[in-house]
Protein backbone atom coordinates (compact mmCIF):
# COMPACT_ATOMS: atom_id res chain seq x y z
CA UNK A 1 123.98 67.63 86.81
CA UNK A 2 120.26 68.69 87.13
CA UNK A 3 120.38 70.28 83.90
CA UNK A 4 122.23 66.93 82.23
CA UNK A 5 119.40 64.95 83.76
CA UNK A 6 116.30 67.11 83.46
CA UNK A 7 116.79 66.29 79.42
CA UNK A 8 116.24 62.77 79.75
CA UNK A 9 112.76 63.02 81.86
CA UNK A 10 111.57 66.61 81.49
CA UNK A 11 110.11 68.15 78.66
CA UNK A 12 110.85 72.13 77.88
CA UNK A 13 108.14 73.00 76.37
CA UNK A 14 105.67 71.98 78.98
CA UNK A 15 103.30 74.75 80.62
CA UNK A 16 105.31 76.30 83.47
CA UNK A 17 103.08 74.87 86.66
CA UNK A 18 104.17 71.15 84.50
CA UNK A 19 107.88 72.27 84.51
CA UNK A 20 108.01 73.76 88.36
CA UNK A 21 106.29 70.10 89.23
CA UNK A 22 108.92 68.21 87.57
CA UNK A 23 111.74 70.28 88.76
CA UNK A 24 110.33 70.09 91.96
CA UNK A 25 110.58 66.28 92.20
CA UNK A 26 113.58 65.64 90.44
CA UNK A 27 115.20 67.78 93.25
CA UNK A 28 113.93 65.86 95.69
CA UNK A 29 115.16 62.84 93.77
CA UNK A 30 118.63 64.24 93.87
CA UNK A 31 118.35 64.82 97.29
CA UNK A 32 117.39 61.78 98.47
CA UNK A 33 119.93 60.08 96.63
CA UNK A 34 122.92 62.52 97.63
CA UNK A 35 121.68 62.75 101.35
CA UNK A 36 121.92 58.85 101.76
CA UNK A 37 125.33 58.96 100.02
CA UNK A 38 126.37 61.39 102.43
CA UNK A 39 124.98 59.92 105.92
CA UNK A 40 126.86 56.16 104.23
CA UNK A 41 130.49 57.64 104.11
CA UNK A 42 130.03 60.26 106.72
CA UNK A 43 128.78 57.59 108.85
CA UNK A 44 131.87 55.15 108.10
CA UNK A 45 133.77 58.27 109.15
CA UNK A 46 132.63 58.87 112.23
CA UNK A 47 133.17 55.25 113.52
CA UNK A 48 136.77 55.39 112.20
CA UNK A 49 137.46 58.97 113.87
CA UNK A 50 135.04 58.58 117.18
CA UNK A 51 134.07 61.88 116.97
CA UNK A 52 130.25 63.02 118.15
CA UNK A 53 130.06 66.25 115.73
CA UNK A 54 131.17 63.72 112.52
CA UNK A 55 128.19 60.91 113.47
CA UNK A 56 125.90 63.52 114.39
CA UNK A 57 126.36 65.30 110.91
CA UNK A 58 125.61 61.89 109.56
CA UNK A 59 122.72 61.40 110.83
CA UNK A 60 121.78 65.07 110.64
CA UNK A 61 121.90 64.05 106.37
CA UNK A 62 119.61 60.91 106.96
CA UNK A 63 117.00 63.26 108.09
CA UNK A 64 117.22 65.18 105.09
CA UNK A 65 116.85 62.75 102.73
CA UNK A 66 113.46 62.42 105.22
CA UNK A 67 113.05 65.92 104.39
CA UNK A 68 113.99 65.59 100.50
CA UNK A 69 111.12 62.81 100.83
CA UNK A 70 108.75 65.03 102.12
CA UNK A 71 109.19 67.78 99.80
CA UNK A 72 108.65 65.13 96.54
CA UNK A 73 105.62 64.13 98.41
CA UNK A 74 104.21 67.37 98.93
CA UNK A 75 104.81 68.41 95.19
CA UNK A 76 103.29 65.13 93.96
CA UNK A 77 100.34 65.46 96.12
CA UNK A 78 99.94 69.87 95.27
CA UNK A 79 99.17 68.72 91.67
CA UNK A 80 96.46 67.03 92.34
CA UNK A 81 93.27 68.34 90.77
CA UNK A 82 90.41 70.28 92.41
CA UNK A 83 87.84 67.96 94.43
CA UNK A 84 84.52 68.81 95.88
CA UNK A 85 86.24 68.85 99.13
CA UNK A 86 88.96 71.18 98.19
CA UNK A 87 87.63 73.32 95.18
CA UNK A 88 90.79 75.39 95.51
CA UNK A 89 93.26 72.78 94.45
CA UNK A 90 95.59 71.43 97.23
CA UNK A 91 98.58 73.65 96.06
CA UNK A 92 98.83 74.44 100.30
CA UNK A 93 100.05 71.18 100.55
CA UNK A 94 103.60 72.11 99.50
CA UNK A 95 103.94 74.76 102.32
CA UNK A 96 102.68 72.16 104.36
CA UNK A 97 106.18 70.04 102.76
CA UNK A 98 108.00 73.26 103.74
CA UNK A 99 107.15 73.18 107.23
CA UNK A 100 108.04 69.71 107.74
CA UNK A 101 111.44 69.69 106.67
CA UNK A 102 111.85 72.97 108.88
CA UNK A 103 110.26 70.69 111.67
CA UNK A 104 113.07 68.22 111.51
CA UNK A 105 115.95 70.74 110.78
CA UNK A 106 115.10 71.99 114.46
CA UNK A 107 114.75 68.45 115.82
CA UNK A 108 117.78 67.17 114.09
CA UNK A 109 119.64 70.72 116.04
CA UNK A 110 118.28 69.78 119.42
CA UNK A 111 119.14 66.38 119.07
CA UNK A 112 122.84 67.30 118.01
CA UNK A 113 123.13 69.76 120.87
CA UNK A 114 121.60 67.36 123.34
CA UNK A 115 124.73 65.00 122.50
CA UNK A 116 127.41 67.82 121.75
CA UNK A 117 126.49 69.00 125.41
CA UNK A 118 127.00 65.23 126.91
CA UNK A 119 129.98 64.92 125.19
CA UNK A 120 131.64 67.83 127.14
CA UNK A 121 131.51 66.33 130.22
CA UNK A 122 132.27 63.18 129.32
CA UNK A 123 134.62 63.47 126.44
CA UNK A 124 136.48 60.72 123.93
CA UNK A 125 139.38 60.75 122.14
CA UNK A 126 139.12 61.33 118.70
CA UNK A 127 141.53 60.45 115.82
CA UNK A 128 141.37 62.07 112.61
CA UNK A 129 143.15 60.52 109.52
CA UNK A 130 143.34 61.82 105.87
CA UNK A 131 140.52 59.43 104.86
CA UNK A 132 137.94 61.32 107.38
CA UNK A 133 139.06 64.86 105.74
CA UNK A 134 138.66 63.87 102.39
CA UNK A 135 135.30 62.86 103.27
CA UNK A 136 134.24 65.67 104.74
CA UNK A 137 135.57 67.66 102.22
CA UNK A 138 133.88 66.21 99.80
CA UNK A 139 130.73 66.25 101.88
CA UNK A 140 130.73 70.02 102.09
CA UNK A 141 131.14 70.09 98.50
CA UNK A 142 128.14 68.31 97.56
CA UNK A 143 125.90 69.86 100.03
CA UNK A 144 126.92 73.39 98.46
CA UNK A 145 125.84 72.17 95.20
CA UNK A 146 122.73 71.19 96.49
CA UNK A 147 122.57 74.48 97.98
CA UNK A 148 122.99 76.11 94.45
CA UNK A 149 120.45 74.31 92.56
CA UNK A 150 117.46 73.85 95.60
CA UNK A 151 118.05 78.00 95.42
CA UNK A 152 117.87 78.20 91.60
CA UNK A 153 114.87 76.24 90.98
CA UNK A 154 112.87 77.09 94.11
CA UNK A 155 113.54 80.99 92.63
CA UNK A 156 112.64 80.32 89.60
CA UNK A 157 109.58 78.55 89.87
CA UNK A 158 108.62 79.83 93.65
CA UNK A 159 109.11 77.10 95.60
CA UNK A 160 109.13 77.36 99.46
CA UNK A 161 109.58 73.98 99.69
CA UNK A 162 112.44 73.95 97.75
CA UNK A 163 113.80 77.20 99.40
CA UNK A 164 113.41 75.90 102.84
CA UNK A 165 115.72 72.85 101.53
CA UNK A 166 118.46 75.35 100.29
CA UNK A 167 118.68 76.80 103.65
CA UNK A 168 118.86 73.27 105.33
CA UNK A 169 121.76 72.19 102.77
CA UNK A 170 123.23 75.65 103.56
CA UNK A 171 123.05 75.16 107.22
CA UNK A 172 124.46 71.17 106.15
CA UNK A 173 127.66 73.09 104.50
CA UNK A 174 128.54 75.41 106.95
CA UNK A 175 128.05 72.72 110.00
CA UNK A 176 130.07 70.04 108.04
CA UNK A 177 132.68 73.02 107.95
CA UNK A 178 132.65 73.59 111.53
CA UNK A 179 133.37 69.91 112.32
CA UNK A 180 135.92 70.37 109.23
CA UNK A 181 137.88 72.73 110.90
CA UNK A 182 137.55 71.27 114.60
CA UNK A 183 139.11 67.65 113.24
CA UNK A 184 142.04 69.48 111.60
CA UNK A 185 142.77 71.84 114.65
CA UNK A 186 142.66 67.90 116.80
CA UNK A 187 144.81 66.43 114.27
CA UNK A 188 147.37 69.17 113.99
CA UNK A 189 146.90 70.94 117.02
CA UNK A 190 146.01 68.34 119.59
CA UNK A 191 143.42 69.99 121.37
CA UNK A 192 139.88 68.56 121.51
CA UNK A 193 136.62 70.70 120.81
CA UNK A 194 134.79 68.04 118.82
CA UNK A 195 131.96 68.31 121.25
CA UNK A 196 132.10 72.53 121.57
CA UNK A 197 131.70 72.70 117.97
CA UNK A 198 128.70 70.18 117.94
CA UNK A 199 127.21 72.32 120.06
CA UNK A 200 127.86 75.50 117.99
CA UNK A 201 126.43 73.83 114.70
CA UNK A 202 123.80 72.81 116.39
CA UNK A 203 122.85 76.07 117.38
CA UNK A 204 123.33 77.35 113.75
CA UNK A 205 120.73 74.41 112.38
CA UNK A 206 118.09 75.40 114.90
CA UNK A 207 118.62 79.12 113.31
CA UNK A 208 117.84 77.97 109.68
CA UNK A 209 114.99 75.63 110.97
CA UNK A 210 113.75 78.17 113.35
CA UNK A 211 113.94 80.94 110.08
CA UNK A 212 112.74 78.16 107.29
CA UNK A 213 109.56 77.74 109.40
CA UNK A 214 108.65 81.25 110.06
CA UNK A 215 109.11 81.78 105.96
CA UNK A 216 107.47 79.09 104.93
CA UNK A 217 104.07 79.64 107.22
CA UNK A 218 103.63 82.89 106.17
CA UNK A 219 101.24 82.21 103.47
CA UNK A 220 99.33 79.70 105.19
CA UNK A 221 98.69 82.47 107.46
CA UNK A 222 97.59 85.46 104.53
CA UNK A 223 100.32 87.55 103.82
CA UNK A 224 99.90 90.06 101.57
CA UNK A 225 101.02 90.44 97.74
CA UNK A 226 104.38 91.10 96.99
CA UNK A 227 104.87 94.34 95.73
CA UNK A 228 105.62 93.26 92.26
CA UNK A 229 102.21 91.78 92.12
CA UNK A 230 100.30 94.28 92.97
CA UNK A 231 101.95 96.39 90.60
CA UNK A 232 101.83 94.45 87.84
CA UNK A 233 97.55 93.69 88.59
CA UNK A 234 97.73 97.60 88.45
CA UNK A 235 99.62 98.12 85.72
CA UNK A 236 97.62 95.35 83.56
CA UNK A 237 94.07 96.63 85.13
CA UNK A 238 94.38 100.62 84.59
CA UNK A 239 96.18 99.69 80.74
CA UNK A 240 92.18 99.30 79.56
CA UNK A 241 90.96 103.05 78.58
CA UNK A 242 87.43 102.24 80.48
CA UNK A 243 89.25 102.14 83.73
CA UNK A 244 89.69 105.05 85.96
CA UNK A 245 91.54 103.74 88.87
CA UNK A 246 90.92 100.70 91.10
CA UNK A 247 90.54 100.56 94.80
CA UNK A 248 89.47 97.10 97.33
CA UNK A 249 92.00 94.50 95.56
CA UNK A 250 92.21 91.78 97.42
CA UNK A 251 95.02 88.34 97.12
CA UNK A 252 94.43 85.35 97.80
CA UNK A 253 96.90 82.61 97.82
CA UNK A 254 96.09 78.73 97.34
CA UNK A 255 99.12 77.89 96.69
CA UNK A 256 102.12 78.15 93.94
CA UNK A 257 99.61 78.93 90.81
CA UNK A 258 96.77 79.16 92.65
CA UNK A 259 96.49 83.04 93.38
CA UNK A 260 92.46 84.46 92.90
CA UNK A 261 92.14 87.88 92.70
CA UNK A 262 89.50 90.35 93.41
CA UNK A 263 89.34 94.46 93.04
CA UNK A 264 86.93 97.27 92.04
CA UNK A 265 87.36 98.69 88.98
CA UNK A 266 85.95 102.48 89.03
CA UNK A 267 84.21 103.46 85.19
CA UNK A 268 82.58 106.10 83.78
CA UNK A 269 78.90 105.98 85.69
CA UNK A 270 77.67 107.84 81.75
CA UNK A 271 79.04 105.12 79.85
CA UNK A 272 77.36 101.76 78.26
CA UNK A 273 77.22 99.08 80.88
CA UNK A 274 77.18 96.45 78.14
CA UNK A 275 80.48 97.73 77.07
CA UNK A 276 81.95 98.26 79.48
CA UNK A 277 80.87 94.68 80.89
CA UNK A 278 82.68 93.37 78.10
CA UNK A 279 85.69 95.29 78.47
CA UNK A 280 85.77 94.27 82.34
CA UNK A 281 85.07 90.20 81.08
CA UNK A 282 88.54 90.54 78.73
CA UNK A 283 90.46 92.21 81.54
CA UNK A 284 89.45 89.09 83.88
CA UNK A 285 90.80 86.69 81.12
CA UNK A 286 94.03 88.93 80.60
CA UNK A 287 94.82 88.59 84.41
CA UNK A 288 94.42 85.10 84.00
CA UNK A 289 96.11 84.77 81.40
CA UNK A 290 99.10 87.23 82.32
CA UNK A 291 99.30 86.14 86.42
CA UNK A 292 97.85 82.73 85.94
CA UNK A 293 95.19 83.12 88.29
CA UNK A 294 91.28 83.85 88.38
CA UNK A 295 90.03 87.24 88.95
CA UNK A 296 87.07 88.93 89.45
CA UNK A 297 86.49 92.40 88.93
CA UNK A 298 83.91 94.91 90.26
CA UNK A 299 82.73 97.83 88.49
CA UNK A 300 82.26 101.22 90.60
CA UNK A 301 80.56 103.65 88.14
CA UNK A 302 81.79 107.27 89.13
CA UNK A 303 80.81 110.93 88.10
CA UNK A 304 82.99 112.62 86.67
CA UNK A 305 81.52 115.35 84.94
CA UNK A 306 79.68 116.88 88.80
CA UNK A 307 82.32 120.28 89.45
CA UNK A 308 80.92 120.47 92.66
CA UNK A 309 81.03 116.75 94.04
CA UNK A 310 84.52 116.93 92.36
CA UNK A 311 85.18 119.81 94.48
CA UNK A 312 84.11 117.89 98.06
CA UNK A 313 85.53 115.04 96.97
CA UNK A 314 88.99 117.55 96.68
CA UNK A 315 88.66 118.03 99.78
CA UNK A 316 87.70 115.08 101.43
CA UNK A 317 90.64 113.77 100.27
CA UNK A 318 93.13 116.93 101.55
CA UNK A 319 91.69 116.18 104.88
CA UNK A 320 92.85 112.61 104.86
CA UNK A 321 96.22 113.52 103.59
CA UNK A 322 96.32 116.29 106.46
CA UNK A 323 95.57 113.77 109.03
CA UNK A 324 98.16 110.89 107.32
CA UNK A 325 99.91 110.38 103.93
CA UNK A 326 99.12 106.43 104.36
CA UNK A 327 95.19 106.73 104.49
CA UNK A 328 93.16 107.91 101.02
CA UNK A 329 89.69 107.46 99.71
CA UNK A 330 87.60 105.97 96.88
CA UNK A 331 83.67 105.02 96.43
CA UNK A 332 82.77 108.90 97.00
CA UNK A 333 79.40 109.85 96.81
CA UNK A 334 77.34 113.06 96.99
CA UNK A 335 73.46 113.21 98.52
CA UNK A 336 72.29 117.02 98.76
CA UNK A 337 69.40 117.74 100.93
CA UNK A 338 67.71 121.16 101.76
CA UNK A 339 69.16 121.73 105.25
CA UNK A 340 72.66 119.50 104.74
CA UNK A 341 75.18 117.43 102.19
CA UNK A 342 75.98 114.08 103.19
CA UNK A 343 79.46 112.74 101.85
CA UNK A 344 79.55 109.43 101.26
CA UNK A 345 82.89 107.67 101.06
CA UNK A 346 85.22 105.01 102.16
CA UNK A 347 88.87 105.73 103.87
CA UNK A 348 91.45 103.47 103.79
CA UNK A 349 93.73 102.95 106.48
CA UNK A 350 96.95 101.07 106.75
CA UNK A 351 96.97 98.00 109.95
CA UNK A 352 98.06 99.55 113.12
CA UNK A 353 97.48 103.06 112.24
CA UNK A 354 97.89 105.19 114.72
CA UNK A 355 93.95 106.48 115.02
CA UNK A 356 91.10 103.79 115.70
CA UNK A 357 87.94 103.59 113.30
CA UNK A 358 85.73 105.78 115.57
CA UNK A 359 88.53 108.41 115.96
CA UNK A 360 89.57 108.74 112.40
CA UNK A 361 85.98 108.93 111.31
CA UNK A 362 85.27 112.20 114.38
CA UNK A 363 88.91 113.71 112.70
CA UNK A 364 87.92 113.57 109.09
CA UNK A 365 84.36 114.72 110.17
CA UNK A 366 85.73 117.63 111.97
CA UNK A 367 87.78 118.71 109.47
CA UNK A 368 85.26 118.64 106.99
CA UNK A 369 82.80 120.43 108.67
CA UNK A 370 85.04 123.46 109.58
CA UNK A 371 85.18 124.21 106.00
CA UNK A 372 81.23 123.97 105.51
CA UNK A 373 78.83 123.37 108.41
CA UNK A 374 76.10 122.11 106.33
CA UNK A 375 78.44 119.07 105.50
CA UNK A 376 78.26 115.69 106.79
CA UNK A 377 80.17 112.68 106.70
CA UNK A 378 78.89 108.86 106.19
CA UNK A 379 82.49 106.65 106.01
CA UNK A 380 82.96 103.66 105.92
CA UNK A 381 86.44 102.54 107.36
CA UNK A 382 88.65 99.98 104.64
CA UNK A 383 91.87 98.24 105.38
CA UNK A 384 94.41 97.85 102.71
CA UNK A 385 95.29 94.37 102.07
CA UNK A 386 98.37 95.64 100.08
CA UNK A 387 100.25 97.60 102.40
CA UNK A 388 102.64 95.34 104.13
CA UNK A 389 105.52 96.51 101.91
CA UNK A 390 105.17 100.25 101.69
């Protein structure tokens, strides 16, 4: 149906931020619509059954057309353009959408359990006709549609927002089920549990809030890059001849195509610095262009043709690998006095490594220095921004 409709109001050949938008609201159109459908006949259903877990799931879907509200709100209001007050875009704003519908997924749960809970020790009959299965049949068939395509498009385009309202429809589907199965087994079986299994879907929806909110704050907080993107900054960076290796790269997120990038870029210290200033100026714009984001890039000239600071810098790095496989080096430099060698150089370290700054920097030191007395070592500890996936 989203397909069928998209070609009446969306264009395909719009940029790909212009088709995420539009998906993004005409979700949340859908949702709307469908939630209020849902809360109408699930409603009427639970005044002709009297059952708590049937009126509860009604009202349960009123909140998430709330939610589906939310969510169009928070995609309208992410494409609005930079301002002097927010020179970063407001692209945040739809994680903000995310966490509000998580918000009321987990008040919606607490509110169901509060009444589940009451409903135990005071319970009501309940009858259950073919008219009130139908309709939750058909209830738990529309929310797994909406399911399908919130997961689909919030994939495709990266949309926590839209994510966090495929888990809520998934939590909608398998609580509609519960109260599915508890009307049949009063209908057919005679025994009441209307209220025991409002309280177990209630627990289940303050699960998927609880987990939708821890997801979608994550980047408000500064994760790091997924994996894939730092390989593919990598892969795109070190493709240019003039570049050595890089080291310091650093993500930032502002939101769904929003992402500025920094990183040192080590070159040939011998080679033309107009040049290669160039080169580094057409690597920016092929980020851009490739990750749709803004980059800025460093250059770190490097010797390369010095055997002997190649040979300390050797084994400056076998000392680090001695001590840990997760900590390395880069920005190594050689200053040779009469009495002593200082090595200059930076060593990266993973978060909660097992070593602290001053200890790590008296190891590597050590080390170094039972090799050749007359070295010394000036590092600089680095954290890698990166890591949280190796």
């Amino acid at each position: 149906m989203i397909r069928f409709i998209s070609k009446f109001f969306i264009k395909e050949n719009s940029s790909k931020e212009q088709l995420r938008s539009a998906y993004g609201m005409l979700c949340s159109v859908m949702g709307i619509a469908l939630n209020v459908f849902l809360f109408a006949i699930k409603f009427f259903a639970g005044i002709l059954s009297g059952a708590i877990s049937v009126t509860a799931d009604a009202f349960n879907n009123l909140s998430d057309s709330g939610s589906s509200l939310i969510t169009l709100m928070g995609f309208r209001l992410s494409q609005k353009k930079p301002d002097p007050a927010h020179p970063f875009g407001h692209g945040r704003i739809e994680y903000l959408s995310g966490i509000a519908v998580s918000v009321l997924i987990v008040i919606m749960g607490f509110e169901l359990l509060t009444s589940s809970v009451d409903k135990i020790f005071n319970p009501e009959a309940v009858e259950v006709s073919g008219l009130v299965i139908a309709i939750l049949v058909v209830s738990v068939a529309v929310k797994g549609y909406m399911y399908l395509y919130n997961r689909k498009y919030g994939k495709l385009y990266s949309s926590s927002a839209m994510l966090a309202t495929a888990t809520d429809c998934l939590s909608d589907a398998l609580s509609t089920t519960v109260v599915l199965v508890s009307m049949l087994i009063t209908r057919f079986a005679n025994v009441n549990i209307d209220a025991y299994c409002g309280c177990a879907v209630a627990v289940f929806i303050l699960y998927a809030g609880a987990k939708s909110a821890y997801e979608t704050v994550q980047p408000l907080l500064g994760q790091p890059p997924e994996k894939e993107t730092v390989e593919r900054i990598s892969e795109i960076v070190t493709g240019y001849d003039i570049v050595l290796g890089i080291h310091d790269l650093l993500v930032h997120d502002y939101g769904p195509g929003r992402m500025m990038i920094s990183l040192h870029a080590e070159v040939d210290s011998k080679g033309d610095i107009l040049a290669i200033h160039d080169e580094i100026d057409n690597i920016e714009k092929d980020l851009a262009e490739q990750l749709n984001c803004s980059a800025v890039i460093h250059m770190d000239p490097i010797v390369t043709d010095d055997e002997e600071m190649s040979e300390y810098k050797a084994l400056a790095k076998e000392v680090c690998s001695e001590i840990s496989s997760e900590i390395g080096i880069h920005d190594f430099r050689m200053v040779k006095g009469n009495t002593h060698t200082n090595l200059i150089f930076d060593v990266v370290v993973p978060f909660g490594f097992k070593l602290n700054d001053d200890e790590i920097r008296r190891e590597v030191n050590s080390r170094i220095r039972e090799n050749d007395s007359k070295l010394f070592t000036v590092i600089t500890i680095d954290k890698d921004y990166t890591d949280s996936h190796k």
